[in-house]
Each structure stands twice: as C-alpha cells, then as structure tokens.
Protein backbone atom coordinates (compact mmCIF):
# COMPACT_ATOMS: atom_id res chain seq x y z
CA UNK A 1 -2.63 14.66 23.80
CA UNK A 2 -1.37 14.94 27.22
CA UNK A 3 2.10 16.21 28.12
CA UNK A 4 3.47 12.84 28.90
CA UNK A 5 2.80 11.80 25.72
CA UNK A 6 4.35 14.77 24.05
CA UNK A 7 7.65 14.44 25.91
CA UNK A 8 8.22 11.04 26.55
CA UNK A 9 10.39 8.72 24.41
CA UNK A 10 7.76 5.75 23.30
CA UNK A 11 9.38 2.62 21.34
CA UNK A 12 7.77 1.43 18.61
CA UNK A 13 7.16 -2.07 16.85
CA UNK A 14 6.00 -2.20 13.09
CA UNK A 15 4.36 -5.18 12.10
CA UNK A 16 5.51 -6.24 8.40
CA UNK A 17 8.78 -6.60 5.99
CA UNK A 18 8.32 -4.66 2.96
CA UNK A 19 9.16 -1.25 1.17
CA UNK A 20 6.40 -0.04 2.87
CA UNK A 21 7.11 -1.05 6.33
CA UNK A 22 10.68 0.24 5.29
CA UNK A 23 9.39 3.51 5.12
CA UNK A 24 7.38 4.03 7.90
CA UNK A 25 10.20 3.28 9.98
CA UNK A 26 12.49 5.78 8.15
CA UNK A 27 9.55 8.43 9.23
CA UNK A 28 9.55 7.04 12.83
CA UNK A 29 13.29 7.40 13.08
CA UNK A 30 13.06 10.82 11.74
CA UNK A 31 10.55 11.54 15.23
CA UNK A 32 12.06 13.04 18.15
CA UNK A 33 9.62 11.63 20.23
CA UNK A 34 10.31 7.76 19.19
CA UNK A 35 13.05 5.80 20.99
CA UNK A 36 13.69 2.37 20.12
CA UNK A 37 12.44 0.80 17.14
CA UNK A 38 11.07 -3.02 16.49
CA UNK A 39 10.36 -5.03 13.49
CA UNK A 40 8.41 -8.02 12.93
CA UNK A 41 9.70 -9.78 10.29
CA UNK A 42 11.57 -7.01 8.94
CA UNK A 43 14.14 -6.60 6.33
CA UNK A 44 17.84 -6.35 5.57
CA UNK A 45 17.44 -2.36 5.33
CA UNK A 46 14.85 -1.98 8.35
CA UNK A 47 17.40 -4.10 10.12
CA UNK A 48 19.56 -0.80 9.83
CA UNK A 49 17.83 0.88 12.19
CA UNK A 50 15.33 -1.32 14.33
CA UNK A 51 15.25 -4.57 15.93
CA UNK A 52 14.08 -6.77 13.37
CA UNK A 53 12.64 -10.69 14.37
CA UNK A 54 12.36 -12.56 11.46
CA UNK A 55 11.82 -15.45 13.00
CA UNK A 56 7.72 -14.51 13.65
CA UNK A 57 5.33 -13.85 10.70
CA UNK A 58 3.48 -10.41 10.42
CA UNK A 59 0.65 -13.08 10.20
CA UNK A 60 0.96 -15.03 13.33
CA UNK A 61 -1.14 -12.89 15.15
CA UNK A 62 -0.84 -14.28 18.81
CA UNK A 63 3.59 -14.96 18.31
CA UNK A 64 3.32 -10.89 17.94
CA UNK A 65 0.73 -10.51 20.79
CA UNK A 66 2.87 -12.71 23.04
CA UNK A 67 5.93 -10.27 22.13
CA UNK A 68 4.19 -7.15 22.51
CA UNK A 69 3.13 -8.23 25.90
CA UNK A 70 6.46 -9.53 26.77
CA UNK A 71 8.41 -6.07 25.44
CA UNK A 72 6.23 -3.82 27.61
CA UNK A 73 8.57 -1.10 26.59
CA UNK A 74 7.22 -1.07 23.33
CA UNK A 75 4.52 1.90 23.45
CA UNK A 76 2.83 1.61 20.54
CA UNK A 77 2.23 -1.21 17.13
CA UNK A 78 1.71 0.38 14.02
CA UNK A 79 0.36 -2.83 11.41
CA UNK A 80 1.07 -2.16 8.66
CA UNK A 81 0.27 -4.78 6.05
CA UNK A 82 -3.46 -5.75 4.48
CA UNK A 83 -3.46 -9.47 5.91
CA UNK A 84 -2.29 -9.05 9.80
CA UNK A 85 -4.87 -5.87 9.59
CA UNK A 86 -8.05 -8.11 8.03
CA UNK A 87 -7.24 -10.80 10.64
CA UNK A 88 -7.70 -8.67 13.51
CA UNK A 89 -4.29 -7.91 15.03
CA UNK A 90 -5.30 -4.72 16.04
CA UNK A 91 -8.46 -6.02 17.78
CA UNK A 92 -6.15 -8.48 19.55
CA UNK A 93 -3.37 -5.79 20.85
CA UNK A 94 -6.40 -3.80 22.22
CA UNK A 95 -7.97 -6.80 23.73
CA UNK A 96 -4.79 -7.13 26.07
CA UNK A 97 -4.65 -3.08 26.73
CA UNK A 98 -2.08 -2.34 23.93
CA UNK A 99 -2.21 0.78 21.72
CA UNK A 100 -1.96 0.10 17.81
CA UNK A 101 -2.60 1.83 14.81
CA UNK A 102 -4.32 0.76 12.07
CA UNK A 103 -8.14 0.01 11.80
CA UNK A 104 -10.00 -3.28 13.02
CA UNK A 105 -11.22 -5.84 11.35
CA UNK A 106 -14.52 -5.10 11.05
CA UNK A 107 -13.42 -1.51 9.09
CA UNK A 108 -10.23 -3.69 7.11
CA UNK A 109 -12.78 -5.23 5.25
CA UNK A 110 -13.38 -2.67 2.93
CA UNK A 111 -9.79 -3.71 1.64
CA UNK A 112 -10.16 -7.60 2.54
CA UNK A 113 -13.19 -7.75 0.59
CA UNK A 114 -13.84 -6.24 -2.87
CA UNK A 115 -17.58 -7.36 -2.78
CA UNK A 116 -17.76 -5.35 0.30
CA UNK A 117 -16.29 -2.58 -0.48
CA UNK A 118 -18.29 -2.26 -4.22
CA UNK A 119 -21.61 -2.87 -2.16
CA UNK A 120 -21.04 0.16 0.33
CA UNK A 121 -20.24 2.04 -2.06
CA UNK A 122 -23.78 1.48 -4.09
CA UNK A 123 -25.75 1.66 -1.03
CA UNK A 124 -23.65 4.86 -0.15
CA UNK A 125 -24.06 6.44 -4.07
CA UNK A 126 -20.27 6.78 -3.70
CA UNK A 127 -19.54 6.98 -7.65
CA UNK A 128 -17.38 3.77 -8.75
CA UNK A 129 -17.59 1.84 -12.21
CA UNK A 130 -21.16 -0.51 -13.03
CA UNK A 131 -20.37 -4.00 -11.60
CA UNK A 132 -21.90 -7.30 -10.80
CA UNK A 133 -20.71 -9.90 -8.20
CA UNK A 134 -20.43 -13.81 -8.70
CA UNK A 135 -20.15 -16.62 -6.12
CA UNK A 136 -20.74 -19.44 -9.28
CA UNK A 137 -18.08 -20.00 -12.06
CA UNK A 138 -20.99 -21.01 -14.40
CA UNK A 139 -22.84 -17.55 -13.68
CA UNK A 140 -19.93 -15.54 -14.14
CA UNK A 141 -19.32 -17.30 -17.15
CA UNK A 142 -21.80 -17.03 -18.88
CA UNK A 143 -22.01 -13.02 -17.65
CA UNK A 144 -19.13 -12.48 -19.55
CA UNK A 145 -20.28 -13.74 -22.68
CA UNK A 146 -22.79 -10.38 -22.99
CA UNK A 147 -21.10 -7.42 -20.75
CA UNK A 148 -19.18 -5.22 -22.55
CA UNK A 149 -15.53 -5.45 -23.56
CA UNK A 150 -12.64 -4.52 -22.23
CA UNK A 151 -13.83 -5.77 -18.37
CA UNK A 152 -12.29 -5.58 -15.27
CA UNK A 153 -12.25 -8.98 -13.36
CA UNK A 154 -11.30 -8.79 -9.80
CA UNK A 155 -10.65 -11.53 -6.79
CA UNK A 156 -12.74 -10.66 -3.88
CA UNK A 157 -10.43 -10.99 -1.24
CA UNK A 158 -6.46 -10.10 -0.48
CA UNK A 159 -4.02 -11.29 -3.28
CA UNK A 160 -1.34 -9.21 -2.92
CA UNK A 161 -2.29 -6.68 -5.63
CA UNK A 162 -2.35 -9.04 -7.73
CA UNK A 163 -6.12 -10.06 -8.01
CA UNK A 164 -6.99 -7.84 -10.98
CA UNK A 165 -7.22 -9.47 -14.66
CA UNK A 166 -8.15 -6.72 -17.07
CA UNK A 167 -10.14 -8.49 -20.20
CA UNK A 168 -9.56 -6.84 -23.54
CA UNK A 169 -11.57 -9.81 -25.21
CA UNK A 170 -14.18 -12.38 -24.22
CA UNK A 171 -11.61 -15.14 -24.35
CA UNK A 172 -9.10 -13.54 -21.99
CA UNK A 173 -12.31 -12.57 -19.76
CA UNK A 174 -13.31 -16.61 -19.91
CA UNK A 175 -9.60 -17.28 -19.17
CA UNK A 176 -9.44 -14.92 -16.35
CA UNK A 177 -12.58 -16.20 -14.66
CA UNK A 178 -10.96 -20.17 -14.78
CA UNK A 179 -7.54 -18.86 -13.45
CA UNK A 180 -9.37 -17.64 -10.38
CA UNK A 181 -12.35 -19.15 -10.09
CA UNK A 182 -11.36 -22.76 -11.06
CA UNK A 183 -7.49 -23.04 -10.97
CA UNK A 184 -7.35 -21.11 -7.54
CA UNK A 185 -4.43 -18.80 -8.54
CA UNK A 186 -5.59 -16.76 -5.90
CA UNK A 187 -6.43 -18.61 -3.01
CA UNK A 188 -9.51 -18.69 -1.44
CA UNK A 189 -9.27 -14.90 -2.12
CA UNK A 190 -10.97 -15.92 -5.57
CA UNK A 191 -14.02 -17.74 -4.30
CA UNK A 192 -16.22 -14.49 -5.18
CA UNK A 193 -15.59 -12.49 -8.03
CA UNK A 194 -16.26 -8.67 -9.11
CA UNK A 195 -16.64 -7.68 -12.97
CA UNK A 196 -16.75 -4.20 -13.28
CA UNK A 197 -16.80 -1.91 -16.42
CA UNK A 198 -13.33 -0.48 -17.61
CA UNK A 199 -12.59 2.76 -16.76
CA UNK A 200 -10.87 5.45 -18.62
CA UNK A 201 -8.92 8.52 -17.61
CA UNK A 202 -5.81 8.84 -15.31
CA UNK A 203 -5.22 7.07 -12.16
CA UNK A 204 -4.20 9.06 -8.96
CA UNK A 205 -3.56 7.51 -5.65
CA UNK A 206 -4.49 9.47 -1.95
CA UNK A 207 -3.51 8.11 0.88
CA UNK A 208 -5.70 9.84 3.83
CA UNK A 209 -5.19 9.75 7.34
CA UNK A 210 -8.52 8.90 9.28
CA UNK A 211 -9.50 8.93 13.08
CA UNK A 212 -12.86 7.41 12.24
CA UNK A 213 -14.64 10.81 12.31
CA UNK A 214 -11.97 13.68 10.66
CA UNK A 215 -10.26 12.75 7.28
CA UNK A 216 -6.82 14.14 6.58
CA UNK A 217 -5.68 13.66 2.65
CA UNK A 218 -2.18 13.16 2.03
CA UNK A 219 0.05 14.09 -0.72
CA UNK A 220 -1.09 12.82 -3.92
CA UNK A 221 0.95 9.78 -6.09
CA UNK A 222 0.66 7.50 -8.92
CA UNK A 223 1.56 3.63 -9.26
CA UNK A 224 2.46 1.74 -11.84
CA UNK A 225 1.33 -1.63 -11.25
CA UNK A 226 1.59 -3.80 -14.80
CA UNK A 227 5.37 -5.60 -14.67
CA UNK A 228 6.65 -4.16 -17.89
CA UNK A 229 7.14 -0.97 -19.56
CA UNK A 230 4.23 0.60 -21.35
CA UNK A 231 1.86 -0.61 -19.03
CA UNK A 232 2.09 -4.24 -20.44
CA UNK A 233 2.65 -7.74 -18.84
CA UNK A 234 0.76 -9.20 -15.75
CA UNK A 235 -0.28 -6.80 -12.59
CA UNK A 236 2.06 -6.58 -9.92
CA UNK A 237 2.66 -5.25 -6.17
CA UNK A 238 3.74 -2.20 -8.08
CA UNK A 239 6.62 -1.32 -10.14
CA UNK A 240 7.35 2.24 -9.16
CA UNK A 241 5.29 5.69 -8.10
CA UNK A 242 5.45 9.08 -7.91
CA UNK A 243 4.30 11.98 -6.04
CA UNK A 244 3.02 14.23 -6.66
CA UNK A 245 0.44 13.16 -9.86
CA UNK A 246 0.06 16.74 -11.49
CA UNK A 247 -2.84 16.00 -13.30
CA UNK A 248 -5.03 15.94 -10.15
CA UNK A 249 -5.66 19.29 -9.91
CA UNK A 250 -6.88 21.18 -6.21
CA UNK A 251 -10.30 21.55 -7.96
CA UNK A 252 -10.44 17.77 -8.19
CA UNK A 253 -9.03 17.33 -4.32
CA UNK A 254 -12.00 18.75 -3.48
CA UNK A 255 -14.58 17.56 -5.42
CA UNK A 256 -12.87 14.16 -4.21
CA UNK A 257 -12.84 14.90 -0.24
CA UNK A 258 -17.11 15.47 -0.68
CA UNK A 259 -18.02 12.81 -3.03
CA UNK A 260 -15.42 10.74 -2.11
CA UNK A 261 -13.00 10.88 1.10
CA UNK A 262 -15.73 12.25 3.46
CA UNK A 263 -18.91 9.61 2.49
CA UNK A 264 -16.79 6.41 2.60
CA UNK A 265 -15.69 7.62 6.31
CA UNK A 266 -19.72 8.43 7.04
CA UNK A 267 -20.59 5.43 5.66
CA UNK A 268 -18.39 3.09 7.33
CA UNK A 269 -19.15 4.84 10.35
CA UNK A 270 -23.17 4.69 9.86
CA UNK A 271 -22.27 0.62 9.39
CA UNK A 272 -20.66 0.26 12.61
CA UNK A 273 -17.28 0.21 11.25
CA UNK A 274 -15.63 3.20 12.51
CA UNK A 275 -11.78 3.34 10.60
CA UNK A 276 -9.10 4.92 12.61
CA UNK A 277 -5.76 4.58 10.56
CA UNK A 278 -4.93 5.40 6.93
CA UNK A 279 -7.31 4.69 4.19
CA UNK A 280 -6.15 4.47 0.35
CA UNK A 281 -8.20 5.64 -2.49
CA UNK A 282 -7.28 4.62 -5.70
CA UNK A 283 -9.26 7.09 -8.25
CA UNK A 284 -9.84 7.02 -11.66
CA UNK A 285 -10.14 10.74 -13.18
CA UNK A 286 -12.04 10.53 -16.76
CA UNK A 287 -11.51 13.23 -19.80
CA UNK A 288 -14.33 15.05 -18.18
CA UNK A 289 -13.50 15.23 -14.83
CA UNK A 290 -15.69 12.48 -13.37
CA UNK A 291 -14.15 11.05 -10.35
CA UNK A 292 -14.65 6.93 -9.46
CA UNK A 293 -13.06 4.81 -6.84
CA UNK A 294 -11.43 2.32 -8.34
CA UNK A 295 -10.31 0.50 -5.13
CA UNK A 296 -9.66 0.39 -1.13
CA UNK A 297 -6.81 -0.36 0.79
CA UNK A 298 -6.92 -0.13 4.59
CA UNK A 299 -3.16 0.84 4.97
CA UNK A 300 -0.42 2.92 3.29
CA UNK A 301 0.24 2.03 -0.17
CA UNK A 302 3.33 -0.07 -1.50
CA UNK A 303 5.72 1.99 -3.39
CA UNK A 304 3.11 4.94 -2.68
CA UNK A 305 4.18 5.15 1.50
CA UNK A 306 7.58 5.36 -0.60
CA UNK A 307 7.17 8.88 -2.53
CA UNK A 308 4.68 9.73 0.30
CA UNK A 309 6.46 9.47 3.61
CA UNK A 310 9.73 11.12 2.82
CA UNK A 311 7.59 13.97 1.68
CA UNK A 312 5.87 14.47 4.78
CA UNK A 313 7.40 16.95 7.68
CA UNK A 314 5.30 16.55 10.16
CA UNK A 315 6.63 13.87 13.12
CA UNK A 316 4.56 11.13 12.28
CA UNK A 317 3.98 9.66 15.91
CA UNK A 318 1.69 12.87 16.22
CA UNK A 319 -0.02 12.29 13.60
CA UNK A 320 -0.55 8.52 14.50
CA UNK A 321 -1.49 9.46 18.05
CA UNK A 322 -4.07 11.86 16.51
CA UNK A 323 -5.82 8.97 14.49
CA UNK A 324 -5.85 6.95 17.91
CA UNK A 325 -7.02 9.26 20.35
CA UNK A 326 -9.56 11.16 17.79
CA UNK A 327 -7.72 14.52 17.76
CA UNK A 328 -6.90 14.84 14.13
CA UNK A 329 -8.72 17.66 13.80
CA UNK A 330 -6.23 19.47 15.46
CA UNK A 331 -3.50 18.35 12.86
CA UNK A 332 -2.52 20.32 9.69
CA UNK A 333 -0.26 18.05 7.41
CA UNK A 334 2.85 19.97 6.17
CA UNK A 335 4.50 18.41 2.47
CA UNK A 336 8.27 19.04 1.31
CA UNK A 337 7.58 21.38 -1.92
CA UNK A 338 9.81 18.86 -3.62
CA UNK A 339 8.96 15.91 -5.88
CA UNK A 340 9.47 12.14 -5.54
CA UNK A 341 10.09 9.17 -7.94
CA UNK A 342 10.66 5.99 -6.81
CA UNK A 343 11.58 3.07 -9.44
CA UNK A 344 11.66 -0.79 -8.25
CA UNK A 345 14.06 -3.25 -8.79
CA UNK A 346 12.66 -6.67 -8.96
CA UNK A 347 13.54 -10.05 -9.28
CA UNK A 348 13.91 -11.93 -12.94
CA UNK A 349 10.47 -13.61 -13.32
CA UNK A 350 8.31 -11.65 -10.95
CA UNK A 351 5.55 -11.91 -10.48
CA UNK A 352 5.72 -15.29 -11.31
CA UNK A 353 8.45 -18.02 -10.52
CA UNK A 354 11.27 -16.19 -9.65
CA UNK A 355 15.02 -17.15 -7.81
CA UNK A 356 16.02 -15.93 -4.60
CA UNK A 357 19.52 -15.62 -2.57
CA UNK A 358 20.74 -13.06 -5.00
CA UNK A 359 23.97 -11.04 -3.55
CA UNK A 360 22.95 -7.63 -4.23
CA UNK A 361 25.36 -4.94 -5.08
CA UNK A 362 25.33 -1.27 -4.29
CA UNK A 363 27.55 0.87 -6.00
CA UNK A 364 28.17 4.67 -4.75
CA UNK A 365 25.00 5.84 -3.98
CA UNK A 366 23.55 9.82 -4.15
CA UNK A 367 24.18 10.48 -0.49
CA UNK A 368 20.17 12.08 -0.60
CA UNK A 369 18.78 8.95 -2.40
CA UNK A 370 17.00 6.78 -0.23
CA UNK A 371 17.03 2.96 -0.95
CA UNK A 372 13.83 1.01 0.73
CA UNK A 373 14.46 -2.36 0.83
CA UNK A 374 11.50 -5.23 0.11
CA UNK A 375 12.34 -8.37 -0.61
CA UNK A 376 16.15 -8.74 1.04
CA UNK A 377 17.87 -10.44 3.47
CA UNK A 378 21.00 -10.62 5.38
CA UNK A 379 23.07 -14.01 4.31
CA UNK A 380 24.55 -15.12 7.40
CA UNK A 381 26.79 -17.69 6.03
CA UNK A 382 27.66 -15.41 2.87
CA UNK A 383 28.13 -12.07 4.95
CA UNK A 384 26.43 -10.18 2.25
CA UNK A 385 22.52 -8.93 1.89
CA UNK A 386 20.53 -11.10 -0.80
CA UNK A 387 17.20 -11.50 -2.60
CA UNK A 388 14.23 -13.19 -1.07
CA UNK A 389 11.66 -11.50 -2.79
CA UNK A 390 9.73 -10.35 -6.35
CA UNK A 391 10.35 -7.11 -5.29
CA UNK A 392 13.29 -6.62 -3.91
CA UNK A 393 14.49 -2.36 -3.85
CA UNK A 394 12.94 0.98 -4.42
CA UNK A 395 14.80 3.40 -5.35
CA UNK A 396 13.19 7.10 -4.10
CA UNK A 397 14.60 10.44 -4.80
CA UNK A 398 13.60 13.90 -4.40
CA UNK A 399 13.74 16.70 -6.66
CA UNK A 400 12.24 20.86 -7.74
CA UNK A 401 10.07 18.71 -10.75
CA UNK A 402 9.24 15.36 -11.32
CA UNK A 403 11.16 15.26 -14.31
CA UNK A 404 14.58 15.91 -11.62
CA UNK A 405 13.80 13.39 -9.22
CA UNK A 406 12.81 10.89 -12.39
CA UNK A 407 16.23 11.56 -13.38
CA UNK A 408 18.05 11.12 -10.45
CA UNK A 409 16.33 7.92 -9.46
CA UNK A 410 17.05 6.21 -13.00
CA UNK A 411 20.61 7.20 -12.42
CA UNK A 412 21.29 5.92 -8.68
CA UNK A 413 19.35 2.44 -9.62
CA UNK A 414 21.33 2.05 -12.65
CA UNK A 415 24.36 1.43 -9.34
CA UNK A 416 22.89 -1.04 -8.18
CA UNK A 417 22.98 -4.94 -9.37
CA UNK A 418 21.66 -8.49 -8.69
CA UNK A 419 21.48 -11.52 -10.99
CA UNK A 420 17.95 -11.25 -12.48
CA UNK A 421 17.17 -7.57 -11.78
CA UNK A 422 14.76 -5.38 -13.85
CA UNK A 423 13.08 -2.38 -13.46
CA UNK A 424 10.85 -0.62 -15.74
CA UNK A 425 12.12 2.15 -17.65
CA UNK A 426 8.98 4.60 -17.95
CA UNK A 427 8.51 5.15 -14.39
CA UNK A 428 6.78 9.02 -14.09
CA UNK A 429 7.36 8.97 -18.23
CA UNK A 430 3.78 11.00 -18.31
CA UNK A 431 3.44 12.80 -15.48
C-alpha cells in the first residue's frame, strides 16, 4: 500500500440499504482514513452519517455506474448485497477504472447459485451433506418419495435467505417442491432445486476476508434464521446473532481453515474464479466434530456483519485495500475481547405480507447500544422515521459474556416500539 493511500482521505460509496450495509458504514466512519461517506439506497439510520440516494436501486447497475463516474471524489465502492454482486457491479466499476470491493461475478456465483456451489464442492471433496440436483418438478418429485426424511430443499438461486424449506415429512417435502418449483414463490431463483440430507449438530457462521489467494477468518457468530422462538415458523433474513458462538472451539477453527476456508479459495481459484472480498461459511458442527458447509454467501452476513463489525478494531479501509491490492497477508485481524448480541425487530407478518409506514419510537437508549437500522425510512410529510421493511432494527450490544450483552440487548429493544413489532425472545438462549 503506498503512502498516498495510507494518508489520504478517500470517500466512500456503499452499495445497499440494510442492517448490513448499516454496519459497514458504522466501521467506515470509525476509519481515520475515510472522508465522506455515500449510500445507495440507504436507510433512515445510514442517512445519519452518509449521503444516502434512495432514489437509485442497489440493483440498477449502470444508475450507480453513472454516479460513481459522475462523483469522482468517491475513491472506492464497497457492494455489499448478494444481487448487485451476482449481476456484475463490480465487473462494471472496474470496466470504467473504478476500485470496488467485493468479488465478480464469475466468483459471486458460488452464492448466486446453490447448484454451483454443491458441485465445487464434490469435485473439490470439500465435506458438505449428500445431495442431488433437479431441473424437472416430476424428477424431484418423485426423488422425494424414497430419500430419507427430514430433507433439506433448497432454491438454486438468490431468494433473500429465504430459499430453504426444511421437510420433516414426505408431504411437506412434496409441498415444498410445488411452492418453488410450480407456484414460483421464489422467482426464477427456484427453476433448479438442491435436496440435501439434514444435518445435525450446531451451526456457526465465519465470515473470512479473502484477496483471492490469502484467507483471513473473522470472528465467529451464530444466526437465527426461523421467524419465531424455538426455532419454529418459516425461514427468514435472520432474526438475531451473536458473536462469538462458544461452541466452536480453536481446535475446530483450524480443522475448518484446511478442510474448509483454504480449499474453497484453491478451488475457486483453480476454476478461474479468483474471489477477492469476504466469503461466508455457514458450518454445521456434528456431536463428533465433523465439520460440513452448509452454505455460501459472497458478502458479509445479515445480522452477522452486525455482532461482527463492531467487534473488529482494525480500520477497515486497510483491510479492504488489502483484499484489493492482494496484500492481506500482511494483515493480522485484531477482535474486541467483548461479546455481541444483536436481537431484530421486525415487522407484524414478516416474512410474509406485512404493513409498512410504521412511526417508530425510540425510547432512552444505552448510550453504548448500537441500533442498525434495515427496513426504515424517513417520512417526509410525517417528520418522523417509519417502517418499510420485514426487518426493520437490530438491536447490538456488547458485553464481558454473552449472557451480558444478551441481557442488555433484550433490555434496550424492549424501548423501542412500532405498530406490529416482534422480536424473538431466545436470541443467544444456548450459547
């Protein structure tokens, strides 16, 4: 990294509106080296502290090209969402000479494409549950009415984490197949199915910093992604996290980074698809230790980035200009000793139907509880922020244990109120 870049103030644009994108830009702000901060769409909270243009989609690829090109303070694009990445945004800001992080398109398919990433990994021997792959209804079908039971059905392509129908009988397996398969609930993200054997064990999420060729594991975290407590009701975005999951022991880091971390990073290299960015293993740890990859993502996590980022000390626009200019090698990440809950406050329905244009009301807030905003917006007409999405808060704190930061995150959401609002209760009730 070359002096300039170490002393001079670079703005920033972050391409998305969530509680992800929300935290990222609380890590940029935190950066001594990062001067002016952009947001495309944004959020009421990012709005806080960047320039937020709701008016462009973080999936209208050439609207954000044209205003990258037309800011040409902005130094650097960090996209963060699954869609904008699997659609090539980064290819596109590169095409025109602009530096952005996150991987191309051709490496955001092991996120954008389930039968992809399930594939590599069996010509790889990168260990992951038994599966089979359908492009016919009738096939799958009548697959399901041998392979064992419970089953994992999953969408091939992006559905907003909601793709994944977990079978605990051959009728809700059937059912599963039709809702994707036949009724579309999905998309065209449905047009190719994966049914995989059901795991057992704990889940752990690691979010890993990449620069194609060095692989830098982050702190580790767990999601919670079924809408209700105890794990029950229909898969979500993700309900809450925390960080870090105790039960993944440094023994199992490392058994992880050389069956795991460091083959899917040879192997998409040895494809042609060199990742530079972060990329997010979900793992399933059985009662004997076994560790499979449950699934990709080609970005930070959402509510993981959550727990995660405000945990993490060093300046993050190093550690993004290591994964661009291949010097990550020369990075050591440093963690806050202290743990992190984050709960989510969503709206009544989700993930279904749900009603928007909520006025949201914050009562007084820990002054070291951070709030990342999701689904909000700023009511012009009503002078007051509302609800536009399922998910609308997270609500992260920090503590010595878990079982503090649990604590004080159940107590600062329990402040704030919206018509509809639920949360789950059991948030980090195991860890």
């Amino acid at each position: 990294m070359s002096e300039n870049r170490q002393n001079d103030k670079q703005n920033v644009l972050v391409v998305g509106g969530g509680g992800r994108e929300h935290a990222i830009v609380y890590a940029l702000k935190k950066s001594v080296r990062v001067g002016k901060l952009y947001c495309i769409p944004g959020n009421a909270g990012i709005a806080a502290v960047a320039e937020c243009h709701p008016e462009i989609k973080a999936t209208e690829i050439e609207k954000i090209v044209q205003f990258v090109c037309a800011h040409e303070d902005i130094a650097l694009t960090v996209v963060a969402p699954d869609d904008p990445l699997a659609l090539g945004l980064v290819d596109r800001l590169e095409s025109v000479g602009k530096r952005a992080f996150g991987p191309h398109a051709n490496a955001a398919i092991i996120e954008a494409s389930k039968v992809f990433s399930k594939n590599l990994m069996r010509k790889y021997s990168i260990p992951t549950a038994a599966y089979e792959t359908f492009s016919s209804y009738e096939q799958a079908a009548e697959y399901v009415k041998t392979c064992p039971i419970p089953t994992v059905i999953k969408a091939d392509g992006l559905a907003l984490g909601k793709g994944v129908i977990i079978a605990s009988t051959r009728e809700e397996a059937q059912a599963g197949l039709k809702e994707i398969m036949l009724d579309k609930a999905f998309g065209s993200a449905g047009a190719n199915v994966v049914i995989e054997e059901f795991l057992t064990g704990f889940e752990v999420s690691v979010l890993a910093f990449t620069d194609g060729k060095t692989i830098l594991p982050m702190a580790s975290s767990q999601d919670h992604k079924r809408a209700l407590d105890g794990d029950k009701g229909l898969n979500t975005g993700g309900m809450g996290t925390f960080s870090p999951q105790n039960k993944y022991t440094p023994e199992m880091a490392e058994r992880a980074m050389q069956t795991v971390f460091v083959p899917t990073i040879r192997a998409l290299e040895k494809e042609g698809r060199t990742f530079k960015g972060v990329l997010y293993f979900g793992l399933m740890v059985s009662d004997t230790g076994d560790i499979k990859v449950l699934e990709y993502n080609a970005r930070f996590g959402d509510p993981e980035a959550q727990v995660i980022l405000p945990r993490l000390k060093n300046d993050i626009l190093d550690v993004f200009d290591a994964c661009i200019y291949g010097t990550l090698d020369k990075v050591t990440l440093n963690w806050d000793e202290r743990a992190a809950v984050c709960v989510v406050a969503a709206s009544g329905g989700y993930p279904l139907a749900y009603e928007k244009g909520k006025k949201i009301t914050f009562g007084n807030l820990d002054s070291d509880v951070i709030v990342f905003h999701a689904g909000t917006a700023f009511c012009p007409d009503c002078g007051e922020i509302v609800t536009v999405g399922g998910r609308v808060l997270g609500v992260t704190a920090l503590g010595a244990t878990l079982s503090d930061a649990k604590q004080k995150a159940y107590e600062n959401i329990k402040k704030i109120s919206f018509d509809g609002m639920f949360y789950r209760k059991d948030i980090c009730k195991d860890a």
